[in-house]
C-alpha atoms as a PDB file:
ATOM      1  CA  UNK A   1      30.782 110.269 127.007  1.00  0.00           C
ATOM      2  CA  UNK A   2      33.568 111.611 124.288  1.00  0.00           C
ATOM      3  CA  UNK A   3      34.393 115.065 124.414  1.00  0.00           C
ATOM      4  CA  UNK A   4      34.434 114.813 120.283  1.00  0.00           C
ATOM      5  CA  UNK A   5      32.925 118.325 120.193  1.00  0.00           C
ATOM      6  CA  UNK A   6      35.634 119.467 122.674  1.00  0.00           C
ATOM      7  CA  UNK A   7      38.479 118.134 120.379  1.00  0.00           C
ATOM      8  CA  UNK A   8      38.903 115.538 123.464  1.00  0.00           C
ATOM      9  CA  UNK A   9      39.194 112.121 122.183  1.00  0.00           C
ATOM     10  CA  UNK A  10      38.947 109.851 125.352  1.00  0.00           C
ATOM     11  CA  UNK A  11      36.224 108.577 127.524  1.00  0.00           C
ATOM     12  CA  UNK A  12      36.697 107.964 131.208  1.00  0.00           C
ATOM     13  CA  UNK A  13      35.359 104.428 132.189  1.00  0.00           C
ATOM     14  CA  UNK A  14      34.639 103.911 136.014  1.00  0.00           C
ATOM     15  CA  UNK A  15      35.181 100.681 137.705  1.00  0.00           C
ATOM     16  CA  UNK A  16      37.124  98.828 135.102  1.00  0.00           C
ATOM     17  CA  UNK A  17      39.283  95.920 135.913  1.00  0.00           C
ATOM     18  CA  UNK A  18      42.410  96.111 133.672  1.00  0.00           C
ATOM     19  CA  UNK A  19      45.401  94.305 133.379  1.00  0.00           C
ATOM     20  CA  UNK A  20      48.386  95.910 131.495  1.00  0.00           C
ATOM     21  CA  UNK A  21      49.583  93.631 127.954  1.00  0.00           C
ATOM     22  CA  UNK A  22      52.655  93.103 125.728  1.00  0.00           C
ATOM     23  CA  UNK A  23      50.864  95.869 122.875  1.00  0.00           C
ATOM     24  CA  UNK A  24      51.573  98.919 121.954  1.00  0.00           C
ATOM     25  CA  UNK A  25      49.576 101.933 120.926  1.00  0.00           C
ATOM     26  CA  UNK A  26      50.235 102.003 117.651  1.00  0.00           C
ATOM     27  CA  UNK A  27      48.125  98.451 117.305  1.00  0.00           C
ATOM     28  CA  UNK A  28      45.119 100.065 117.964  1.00  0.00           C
ATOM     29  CA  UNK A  29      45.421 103.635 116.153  1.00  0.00           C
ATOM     30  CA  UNK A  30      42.789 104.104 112.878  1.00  0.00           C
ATOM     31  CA  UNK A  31      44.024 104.841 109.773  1.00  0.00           C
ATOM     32  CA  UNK A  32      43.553 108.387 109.101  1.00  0.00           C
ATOM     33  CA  UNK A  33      40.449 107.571 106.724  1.00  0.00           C
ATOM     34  CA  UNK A  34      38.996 105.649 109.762  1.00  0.00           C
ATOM     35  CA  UNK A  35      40.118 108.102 112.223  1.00  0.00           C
ATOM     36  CA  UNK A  36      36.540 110.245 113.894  1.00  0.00           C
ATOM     37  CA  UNK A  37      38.480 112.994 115.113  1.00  0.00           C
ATOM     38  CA  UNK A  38      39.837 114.384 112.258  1.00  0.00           C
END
């Protein structure tokens, strides 16, 4: 599903229902020790 081996890190999901929040990105970005891209 991830283009990891691509350098692409997303995934396109088909047929989700979502509903924009109050967050931002940087809530949800790994610390670079957690981070599987780099």
């Amino acid at each position: 599903v991830m283009g990891k081996a691509d350098g692409i890190p997303a995934a396109i999901i088909r047929g989700l229902e979502w509903t924009p929040g109050d967050g931002r990105l940087a809530d949800i970005v790994r610390p670079d020790g957690e981070d599987l891209f780099r």
